[in-house]
Protein backbone atom coordinates (compact mmCIF):
# COMPACT_ATOMS: atom_id res chain seq x y z
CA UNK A 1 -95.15 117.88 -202.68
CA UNK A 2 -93.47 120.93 -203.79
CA UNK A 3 -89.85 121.20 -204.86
CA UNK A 4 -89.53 124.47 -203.48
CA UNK A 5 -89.91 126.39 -200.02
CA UNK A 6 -89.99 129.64 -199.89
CA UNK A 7 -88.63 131.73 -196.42
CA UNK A 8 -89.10 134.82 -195.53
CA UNK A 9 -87.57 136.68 -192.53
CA UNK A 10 -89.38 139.97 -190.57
CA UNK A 11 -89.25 142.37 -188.10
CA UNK A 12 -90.77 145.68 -188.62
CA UNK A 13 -91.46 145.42 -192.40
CA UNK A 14 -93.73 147.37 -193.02
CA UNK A 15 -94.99 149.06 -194.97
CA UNK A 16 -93.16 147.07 -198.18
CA UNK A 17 -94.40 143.72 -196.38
CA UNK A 18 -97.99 143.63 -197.94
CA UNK A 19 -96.32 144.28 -201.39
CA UNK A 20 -93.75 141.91 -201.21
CA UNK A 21 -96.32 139.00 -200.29
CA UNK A 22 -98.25 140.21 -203.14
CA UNK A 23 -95.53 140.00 -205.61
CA UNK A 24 -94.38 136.70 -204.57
CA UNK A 25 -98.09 135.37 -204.79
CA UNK A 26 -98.28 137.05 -208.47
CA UNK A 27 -95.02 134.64 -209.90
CA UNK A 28 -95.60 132.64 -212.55
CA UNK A 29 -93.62 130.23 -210.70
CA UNK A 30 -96.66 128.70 -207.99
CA UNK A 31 -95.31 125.56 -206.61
CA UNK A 32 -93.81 126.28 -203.55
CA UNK A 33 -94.54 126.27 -199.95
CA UNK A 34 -94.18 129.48 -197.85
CA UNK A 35 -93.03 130.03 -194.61
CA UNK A 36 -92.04 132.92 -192.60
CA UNK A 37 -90.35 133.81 -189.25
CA UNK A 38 -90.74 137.43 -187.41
CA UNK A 39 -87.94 138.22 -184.64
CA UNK A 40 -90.10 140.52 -182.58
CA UNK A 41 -92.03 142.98 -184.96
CA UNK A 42 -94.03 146.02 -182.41
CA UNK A 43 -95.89 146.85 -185.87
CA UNK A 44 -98.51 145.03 -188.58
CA UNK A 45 -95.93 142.77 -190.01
CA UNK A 46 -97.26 139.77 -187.81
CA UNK A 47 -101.12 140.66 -188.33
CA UNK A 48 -100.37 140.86 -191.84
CA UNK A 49 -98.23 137.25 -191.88
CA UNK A 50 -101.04 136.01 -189.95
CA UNK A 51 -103.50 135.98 -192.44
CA UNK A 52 -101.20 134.99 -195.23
CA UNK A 53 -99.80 131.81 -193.39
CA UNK A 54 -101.58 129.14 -190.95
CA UNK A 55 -100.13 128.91 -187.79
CA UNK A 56 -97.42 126.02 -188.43
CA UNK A 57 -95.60 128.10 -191.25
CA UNK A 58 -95.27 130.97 -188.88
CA UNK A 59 -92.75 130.68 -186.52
CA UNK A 60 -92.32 133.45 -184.40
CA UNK A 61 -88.96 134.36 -181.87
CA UNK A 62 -87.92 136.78 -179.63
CA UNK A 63 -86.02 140.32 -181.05
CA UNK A 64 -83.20 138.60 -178.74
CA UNK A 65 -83.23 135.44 -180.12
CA UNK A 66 -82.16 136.21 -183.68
CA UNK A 67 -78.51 135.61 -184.89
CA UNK A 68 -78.92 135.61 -188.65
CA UNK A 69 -77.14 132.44 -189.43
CA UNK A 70 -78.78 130.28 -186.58
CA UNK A 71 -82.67 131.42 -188.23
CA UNK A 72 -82.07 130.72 -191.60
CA UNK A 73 -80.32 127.26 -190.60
CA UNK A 74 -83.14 126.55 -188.18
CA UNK A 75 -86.19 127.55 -190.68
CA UNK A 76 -84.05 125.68 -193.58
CA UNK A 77 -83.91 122.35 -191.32
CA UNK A 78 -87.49 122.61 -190.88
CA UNK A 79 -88.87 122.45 -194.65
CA UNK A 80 -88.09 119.25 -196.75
CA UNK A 81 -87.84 120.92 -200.28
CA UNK A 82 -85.01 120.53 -202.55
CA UNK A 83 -84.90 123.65 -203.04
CA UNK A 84 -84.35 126.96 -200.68
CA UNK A 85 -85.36 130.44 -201.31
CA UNK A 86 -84.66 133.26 -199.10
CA UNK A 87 -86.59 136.32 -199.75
CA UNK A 88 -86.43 139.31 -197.04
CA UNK A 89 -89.76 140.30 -195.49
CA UNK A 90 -89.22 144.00 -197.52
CA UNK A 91 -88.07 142.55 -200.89
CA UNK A 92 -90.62 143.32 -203.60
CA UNK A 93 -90.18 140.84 -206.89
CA UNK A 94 -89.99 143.30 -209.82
CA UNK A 95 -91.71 140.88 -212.82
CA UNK A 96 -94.12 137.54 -212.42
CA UNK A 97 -91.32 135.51 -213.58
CA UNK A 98 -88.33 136.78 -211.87
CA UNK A 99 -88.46 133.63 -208.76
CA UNK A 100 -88.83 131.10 -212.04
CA UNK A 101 -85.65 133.05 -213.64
CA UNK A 102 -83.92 132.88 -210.29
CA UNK A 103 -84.54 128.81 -209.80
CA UNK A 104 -84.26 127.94 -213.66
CA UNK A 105 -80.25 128.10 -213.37
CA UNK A 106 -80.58 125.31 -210.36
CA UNK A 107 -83.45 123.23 -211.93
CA UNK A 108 -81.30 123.17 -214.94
CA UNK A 109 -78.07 122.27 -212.68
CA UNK A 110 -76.17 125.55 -213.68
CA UNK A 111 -75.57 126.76 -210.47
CA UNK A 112 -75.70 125.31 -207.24
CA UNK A 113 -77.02 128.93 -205.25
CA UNK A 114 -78.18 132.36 -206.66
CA UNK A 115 -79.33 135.36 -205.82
CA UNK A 116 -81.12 138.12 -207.49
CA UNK A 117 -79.97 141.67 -208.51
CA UNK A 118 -81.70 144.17 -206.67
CA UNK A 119 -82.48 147.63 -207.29
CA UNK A 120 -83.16 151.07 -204.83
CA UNK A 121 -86.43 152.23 -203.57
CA UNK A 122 -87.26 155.42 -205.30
CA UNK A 123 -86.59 157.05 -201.94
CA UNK A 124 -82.87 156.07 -201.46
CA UNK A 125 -80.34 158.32 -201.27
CA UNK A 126 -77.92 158.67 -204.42
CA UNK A 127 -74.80 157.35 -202.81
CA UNK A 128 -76.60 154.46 -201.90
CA UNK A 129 -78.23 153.33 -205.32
CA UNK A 130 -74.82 154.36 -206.33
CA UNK A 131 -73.41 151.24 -204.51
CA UNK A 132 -76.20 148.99 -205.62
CA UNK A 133 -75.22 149.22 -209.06
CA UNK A 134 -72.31 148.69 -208.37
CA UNK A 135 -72.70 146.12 -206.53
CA UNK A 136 -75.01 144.44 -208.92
CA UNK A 137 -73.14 145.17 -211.92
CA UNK A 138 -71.62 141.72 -212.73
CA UNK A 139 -68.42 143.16 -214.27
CA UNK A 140 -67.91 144.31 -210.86
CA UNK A 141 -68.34 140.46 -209.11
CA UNK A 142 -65.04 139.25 -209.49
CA UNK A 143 -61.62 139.57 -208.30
CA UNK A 144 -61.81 141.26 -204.48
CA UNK A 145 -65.08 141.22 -204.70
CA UNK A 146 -66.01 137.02 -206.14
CA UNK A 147 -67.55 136.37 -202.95
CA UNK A 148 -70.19 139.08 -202.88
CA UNK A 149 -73.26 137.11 -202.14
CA UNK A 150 -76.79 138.97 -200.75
CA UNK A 151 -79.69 136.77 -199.26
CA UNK A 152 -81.69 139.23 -199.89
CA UNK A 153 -83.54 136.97 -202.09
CA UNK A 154 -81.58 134.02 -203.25
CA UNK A 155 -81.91 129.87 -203.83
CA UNK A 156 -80.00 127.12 -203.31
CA UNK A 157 -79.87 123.21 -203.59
CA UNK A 158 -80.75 121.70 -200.06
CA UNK A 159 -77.50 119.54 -200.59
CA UNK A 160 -75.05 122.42 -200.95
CA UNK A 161 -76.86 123.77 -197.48
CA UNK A 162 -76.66 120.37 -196.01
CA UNK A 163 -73.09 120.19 -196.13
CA UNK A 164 -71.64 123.51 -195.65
CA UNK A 165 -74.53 125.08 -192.90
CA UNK A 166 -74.96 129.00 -193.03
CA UNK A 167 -72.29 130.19 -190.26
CA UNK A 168 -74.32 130.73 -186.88
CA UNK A 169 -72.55 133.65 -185.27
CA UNK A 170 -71.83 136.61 -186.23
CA UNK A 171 -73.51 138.84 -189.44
CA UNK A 172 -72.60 139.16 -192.93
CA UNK A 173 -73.36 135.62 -192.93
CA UNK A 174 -74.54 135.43 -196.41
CA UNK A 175 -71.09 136.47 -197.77
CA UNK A 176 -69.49 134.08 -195.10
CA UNK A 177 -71.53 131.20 -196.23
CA UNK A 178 -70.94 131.82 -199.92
CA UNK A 179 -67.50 132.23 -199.70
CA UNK A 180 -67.36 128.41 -197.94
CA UNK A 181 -69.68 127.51 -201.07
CA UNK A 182 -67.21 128.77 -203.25
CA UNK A 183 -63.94 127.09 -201.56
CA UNK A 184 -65.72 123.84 -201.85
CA UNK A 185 -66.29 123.95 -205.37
CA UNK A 186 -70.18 124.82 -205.43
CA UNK A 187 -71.12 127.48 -207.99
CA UNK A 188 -72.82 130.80 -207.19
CA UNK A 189 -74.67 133.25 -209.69
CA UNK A 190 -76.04 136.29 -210.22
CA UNK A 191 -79.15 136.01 -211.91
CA UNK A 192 -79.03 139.75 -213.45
CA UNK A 193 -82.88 139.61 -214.77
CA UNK A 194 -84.32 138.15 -211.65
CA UNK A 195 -84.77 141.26 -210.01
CA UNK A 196 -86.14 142.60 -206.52
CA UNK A 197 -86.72 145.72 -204.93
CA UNK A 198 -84.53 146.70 -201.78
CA UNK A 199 -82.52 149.13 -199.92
CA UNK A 200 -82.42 150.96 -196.54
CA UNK A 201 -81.76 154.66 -195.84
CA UNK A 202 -79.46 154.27 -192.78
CA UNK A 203 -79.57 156.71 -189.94
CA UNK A 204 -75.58 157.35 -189.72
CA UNK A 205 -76.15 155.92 -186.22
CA UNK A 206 -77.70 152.76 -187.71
CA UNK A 207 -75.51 152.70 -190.22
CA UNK A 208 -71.93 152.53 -188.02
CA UNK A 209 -73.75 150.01 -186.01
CA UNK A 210 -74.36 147.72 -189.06
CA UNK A 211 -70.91 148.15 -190.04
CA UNK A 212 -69.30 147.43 -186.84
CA UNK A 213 -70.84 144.13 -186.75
CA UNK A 214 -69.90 143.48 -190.52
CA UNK A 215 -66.39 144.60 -188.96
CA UNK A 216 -66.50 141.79 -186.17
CA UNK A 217 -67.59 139.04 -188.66
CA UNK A 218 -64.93 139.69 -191.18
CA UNK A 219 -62.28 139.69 -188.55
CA UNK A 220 -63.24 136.27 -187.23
CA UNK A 221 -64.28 134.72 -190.35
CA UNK A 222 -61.54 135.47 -192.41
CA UNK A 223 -58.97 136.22 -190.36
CA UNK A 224 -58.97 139.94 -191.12
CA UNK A 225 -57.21 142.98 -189.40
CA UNK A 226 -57.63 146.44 -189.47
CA UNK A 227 -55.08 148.50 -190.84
CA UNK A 228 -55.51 152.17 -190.52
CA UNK A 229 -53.59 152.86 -193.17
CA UNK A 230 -55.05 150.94 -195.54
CA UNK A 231 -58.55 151.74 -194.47
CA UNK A 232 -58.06 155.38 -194.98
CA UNK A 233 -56.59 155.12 -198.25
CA UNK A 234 -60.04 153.42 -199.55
CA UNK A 235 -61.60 155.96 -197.70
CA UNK A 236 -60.30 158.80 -200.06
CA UNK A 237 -60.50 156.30 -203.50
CA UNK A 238 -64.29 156.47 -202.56
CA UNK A 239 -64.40 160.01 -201.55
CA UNK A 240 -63.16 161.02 -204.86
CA UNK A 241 -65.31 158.25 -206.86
CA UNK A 242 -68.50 159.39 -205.23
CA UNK A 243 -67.56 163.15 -206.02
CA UNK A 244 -66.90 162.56 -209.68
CA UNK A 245 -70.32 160.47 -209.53
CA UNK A 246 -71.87 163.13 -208.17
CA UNK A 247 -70.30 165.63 -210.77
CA UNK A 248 -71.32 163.48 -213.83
CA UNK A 249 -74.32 163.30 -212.57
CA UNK A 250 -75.63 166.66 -211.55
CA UNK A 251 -76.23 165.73 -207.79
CA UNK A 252 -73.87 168.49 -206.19
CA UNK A 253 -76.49 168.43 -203.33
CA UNK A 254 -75.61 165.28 -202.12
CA UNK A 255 -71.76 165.72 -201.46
CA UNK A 256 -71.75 166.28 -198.00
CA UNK A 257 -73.64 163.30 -197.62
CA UNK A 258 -71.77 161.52 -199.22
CA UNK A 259 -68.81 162.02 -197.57
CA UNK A 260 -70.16 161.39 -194.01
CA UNK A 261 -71.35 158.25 -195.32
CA UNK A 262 -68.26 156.53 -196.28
CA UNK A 263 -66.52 157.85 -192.77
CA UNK A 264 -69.04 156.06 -190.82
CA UNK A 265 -68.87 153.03 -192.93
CA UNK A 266 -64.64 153.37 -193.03
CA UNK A 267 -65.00 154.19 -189.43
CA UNK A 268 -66.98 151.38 -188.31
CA UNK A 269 -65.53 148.38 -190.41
CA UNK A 270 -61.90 149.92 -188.54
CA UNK A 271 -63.31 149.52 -185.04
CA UNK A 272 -65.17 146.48 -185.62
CA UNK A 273 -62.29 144.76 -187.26
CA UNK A 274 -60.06 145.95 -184.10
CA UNK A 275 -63.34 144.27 -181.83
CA UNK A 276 -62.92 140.99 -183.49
CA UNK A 277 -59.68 140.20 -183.89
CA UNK A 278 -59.84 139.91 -179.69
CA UNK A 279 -62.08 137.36 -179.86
């Protein structure tokens, strides 16, 4: 039996879904077993898992039914692998051997969950693969931000998931769960040459929405409260990051974007954080 199961996660993936099956089917790393849940797709993404998967590694749910957290816990329980990988429905692997670079730290016991650095589409907007490398920069992983964690595509050792379960309400649950992980003494890593391809260009609307909810989580996971004060400070730090970006960079154009995107993101962490801390 395999020492690895692979899950994905989909709803409306396409059209990146056919190349991120592909890419996972060209690793160098083969011995895993696949399986796949779709929350309510209205497009191909379920024809197209159809004929990759038979019907037992499919499992499909409602567009109601999905709580992040609760899936992954409930697709987890169902594969017997010591090893987990998450990889979103739209995330493309960007070499053959970047899933064997992303499990060799946890074969090798160096880590007890990763995740892989991800990169932009060519389509996303500059303040947005702005953030990414930031994100993924590892200099940038520590301090405030240690408990940055994407499943995007990551692993992890069944036993680490077996004692500390992937919190069931709420989103941001990847960062939730990893910052358990980390208060428990397991080890997390960035595997900065395991590399995938992934990012979304927000609708503003879509974008406050996501936030808000990030907002809510944050509140009741860690206890945090929103402080107007505080929130609009960061707001200009960024605003005046993102222009000097933009400067350096050439990309006058994309200032006014720019600047409505961090208000909606400021904006909606504020009122989400306010949301959750009344329960």
């Amino acid at each position: 039996m395999s020492r690895v199961a692979v899950i994905m996660r989909s709803k409306n993936e396409m059209p990146y879904l056919p190349a991120a099956i592909e890419s996972l089917r060209r690793q160098t790393f083969t011995d895993f077993e696949l399986w796949a849940v779709d929350s309510g797709s209205t497009d191909e993404s379920v024809a197209v898992l159809q004929k990759t998967l038979d019907a037992a590694h499919l499992i499909q749910i409602a567009s109601k039914e999905y709580v992040p957290g609760k899936v992954l816990n409930d697709m987890t329980a169902r594969t017997t692998q010591e090893f987990i990988v998450f990889q979103n429905a739209d995330a493309i692997f960007q070499s053959p051997d970047a899933l064997e670079k992303l499990l060799r730290p946890l074969f090798a016991g160096e880590a007890d969950a990763v995740m892989s650095a991800q990169v932009t589409r060519p389509d996303a907007r500059f303040v947005v693969t702005y953030d990414y490398l930031r994100a993924y920069d590892p200099e940038n992983i520590k301090g405030d931000n240690a408990d940055f964690f994407s499943a995007v595509t990551c692993a992890f050792r069944r036993d680490l998931w077996e004692k500390i379960k992937i919190p069931d309400v709420g989103y941001a649950e990847d960062v939730a769960w990893a910052n358990r992980c980390r208060a428990s003494g397991a080890r997390l890593k960035l595997v900065t040459d395991s590399v995938v391809e992934h990012s979304h260009n927000y609708t503003l609307k879509g974008l406050y929405r996501k936030k808000f909810r990030h907002g809510v989580t944050f509140a009741q996971t860690y206890g945090r409260r929103a402080n107007l004060l505080l929130q609009t400070l960061e707001l200009f730090k960024e605003w005046v990051r993102d222009f000097l970006y933009a400067v350096r960079k050439g990309r006058l154009d994309t200032i006014p974007y720019n600047v409505a995107y961090r208000a909606v993101i400021h904006t909606a962490l504020y009122r989400g954080l306010k949301e959750g801390a009344r329960g």
